[in-house]
C-alpha atoms as a PDB file:
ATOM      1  CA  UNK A   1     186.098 133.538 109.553  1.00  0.00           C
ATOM      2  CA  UNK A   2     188.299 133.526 112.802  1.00  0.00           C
ATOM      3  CA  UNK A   3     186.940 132.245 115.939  1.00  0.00           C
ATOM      4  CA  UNK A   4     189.011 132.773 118.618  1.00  0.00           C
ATOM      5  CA  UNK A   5     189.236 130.065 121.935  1.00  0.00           C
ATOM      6  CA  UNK A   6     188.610 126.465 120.857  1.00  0.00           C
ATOM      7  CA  UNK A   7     186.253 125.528 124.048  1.00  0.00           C
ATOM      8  CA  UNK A   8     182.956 124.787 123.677  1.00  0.00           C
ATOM      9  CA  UNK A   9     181.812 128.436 122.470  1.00  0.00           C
ATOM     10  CA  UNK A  10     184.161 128.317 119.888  1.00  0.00           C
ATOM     11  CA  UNK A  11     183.647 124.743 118.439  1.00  0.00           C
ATOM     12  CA  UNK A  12     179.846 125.679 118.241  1.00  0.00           C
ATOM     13  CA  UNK A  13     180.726 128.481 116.505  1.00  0.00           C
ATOM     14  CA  UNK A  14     183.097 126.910 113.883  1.00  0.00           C
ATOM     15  CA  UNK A  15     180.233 124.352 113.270  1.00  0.00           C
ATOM     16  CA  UNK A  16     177.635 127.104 112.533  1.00  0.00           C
ATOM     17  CA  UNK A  17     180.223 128.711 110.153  1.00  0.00           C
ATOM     18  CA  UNK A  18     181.047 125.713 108.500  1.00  0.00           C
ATOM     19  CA  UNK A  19     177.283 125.122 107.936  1.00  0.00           C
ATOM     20  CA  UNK A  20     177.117 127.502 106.350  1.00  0.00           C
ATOM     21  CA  UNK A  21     179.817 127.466 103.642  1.00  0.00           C
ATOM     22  CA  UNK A  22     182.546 129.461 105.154  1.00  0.00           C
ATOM     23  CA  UNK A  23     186.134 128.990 105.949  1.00  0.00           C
ATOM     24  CA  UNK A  24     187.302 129.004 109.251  1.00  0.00           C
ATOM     25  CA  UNK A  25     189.995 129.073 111.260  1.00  0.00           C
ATOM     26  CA  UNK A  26     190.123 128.175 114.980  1.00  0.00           C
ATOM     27  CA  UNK A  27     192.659 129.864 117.561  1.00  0.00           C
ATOM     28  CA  UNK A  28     193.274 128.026 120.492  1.00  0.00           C
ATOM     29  CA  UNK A  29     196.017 129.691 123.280  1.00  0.00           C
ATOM     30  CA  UNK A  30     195.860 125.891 124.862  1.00  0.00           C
ATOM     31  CA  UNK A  31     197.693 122.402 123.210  1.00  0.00           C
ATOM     32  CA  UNK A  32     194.799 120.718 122.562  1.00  0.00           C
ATOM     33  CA  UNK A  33     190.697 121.736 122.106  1.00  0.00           C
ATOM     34  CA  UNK A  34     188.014 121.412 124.223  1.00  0.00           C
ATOM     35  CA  UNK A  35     188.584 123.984 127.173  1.00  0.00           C
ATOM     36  CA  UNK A  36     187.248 122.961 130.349  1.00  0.00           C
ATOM     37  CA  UNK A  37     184.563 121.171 128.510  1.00  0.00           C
ATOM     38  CA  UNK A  38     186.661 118.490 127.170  1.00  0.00           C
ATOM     39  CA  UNK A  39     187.012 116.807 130.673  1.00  0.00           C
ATOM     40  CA  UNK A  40     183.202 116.611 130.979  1.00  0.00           C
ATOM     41  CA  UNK A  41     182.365 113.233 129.269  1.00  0.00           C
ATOM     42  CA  UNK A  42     178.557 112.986 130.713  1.00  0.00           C
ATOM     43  CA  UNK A  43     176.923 116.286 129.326  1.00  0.00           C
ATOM     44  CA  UNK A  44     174.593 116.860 126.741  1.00  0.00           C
ATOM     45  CA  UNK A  45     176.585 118.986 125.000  1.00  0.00           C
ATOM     46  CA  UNK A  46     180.226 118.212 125.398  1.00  0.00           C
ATOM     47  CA  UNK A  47     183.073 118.667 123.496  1.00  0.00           C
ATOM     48  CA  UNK A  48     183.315 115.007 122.826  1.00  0.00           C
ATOM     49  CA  UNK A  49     179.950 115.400 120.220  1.00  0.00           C
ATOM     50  CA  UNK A  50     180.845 118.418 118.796  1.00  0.00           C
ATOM     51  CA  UNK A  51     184.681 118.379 117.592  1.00  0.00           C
ATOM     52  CA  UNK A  52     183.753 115.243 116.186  1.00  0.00           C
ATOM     53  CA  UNK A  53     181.301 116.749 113.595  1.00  0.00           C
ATOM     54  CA  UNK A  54     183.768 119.466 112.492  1.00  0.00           C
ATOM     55  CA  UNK A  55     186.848 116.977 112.441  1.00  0.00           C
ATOM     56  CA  UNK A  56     188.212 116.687 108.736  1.00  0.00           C
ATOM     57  CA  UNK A  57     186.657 119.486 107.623  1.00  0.00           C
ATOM     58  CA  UNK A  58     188.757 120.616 104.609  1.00  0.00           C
ATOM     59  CA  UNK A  59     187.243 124.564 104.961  1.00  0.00           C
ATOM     60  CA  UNK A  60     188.771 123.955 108.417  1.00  0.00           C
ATOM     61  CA  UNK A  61     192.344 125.192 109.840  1.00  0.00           C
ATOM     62  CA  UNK A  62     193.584 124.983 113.502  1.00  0.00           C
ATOM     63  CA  UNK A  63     196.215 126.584 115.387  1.00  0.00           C
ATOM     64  CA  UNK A  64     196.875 125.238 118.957  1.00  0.00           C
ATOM     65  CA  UNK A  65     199.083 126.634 121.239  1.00  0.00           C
ATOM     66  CA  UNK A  66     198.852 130.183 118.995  1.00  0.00           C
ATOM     67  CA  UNK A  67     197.241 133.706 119.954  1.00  0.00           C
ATOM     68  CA  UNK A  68     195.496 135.887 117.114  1.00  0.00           C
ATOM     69  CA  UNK A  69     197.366 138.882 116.894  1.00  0.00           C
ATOM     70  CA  UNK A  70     196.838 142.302 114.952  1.00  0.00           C
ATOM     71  CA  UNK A  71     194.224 144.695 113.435  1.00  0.00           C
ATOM     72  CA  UNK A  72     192.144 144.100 110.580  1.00  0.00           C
ATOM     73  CA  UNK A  73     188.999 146.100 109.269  1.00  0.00           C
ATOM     74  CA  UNK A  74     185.598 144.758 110.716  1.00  0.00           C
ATOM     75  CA  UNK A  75     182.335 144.416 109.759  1.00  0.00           C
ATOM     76  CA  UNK A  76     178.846 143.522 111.378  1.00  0.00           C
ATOM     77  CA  UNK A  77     176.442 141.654 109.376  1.00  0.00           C
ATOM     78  CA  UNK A  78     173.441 140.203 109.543  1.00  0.00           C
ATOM     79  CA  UNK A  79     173.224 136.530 109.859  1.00  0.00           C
ATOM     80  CA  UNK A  80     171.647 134.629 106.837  1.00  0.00           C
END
């Protein structure tokens, strides 16, 4: 699965994915993770919690610094 933007949307959604047995790939157009989340470091939910539970992940690849480009077929399923 792609997920495109590696802020806070995006590193949920890589951890959902990854819970559930898939491969996934994060794009980020920034160096480094996080978005504007990762300068929060008293919140709840913050960047600093989450990356951390997806870090290592061998069903895992990122690409910093990179933009998803192109056209491939698409498909809307239902979530399991």
């Amino acid at each position: 699965m792609l997920v495109v933007g590696g802020g806070i949307a995006g590193i949920s959604a890589a951890r959902a994915l990854l819970r559930w047995g898939e491969e996934v790939i994060i794009v980020e157009k920034e160096e480094k993770l996080g978005g504007l989340m990762s300068q929060i470091a008293n919140c709840s939910v913050s960047f600093q919690t989450l990356f951390p539970e997806i870090e290592g992940e061998r069903n895992l690849r990122i690409f910093t610094s990179a933009r998803a480009e192109g056209s491939v077929p698409t498909s809307v399923l239902p979530m399991p």
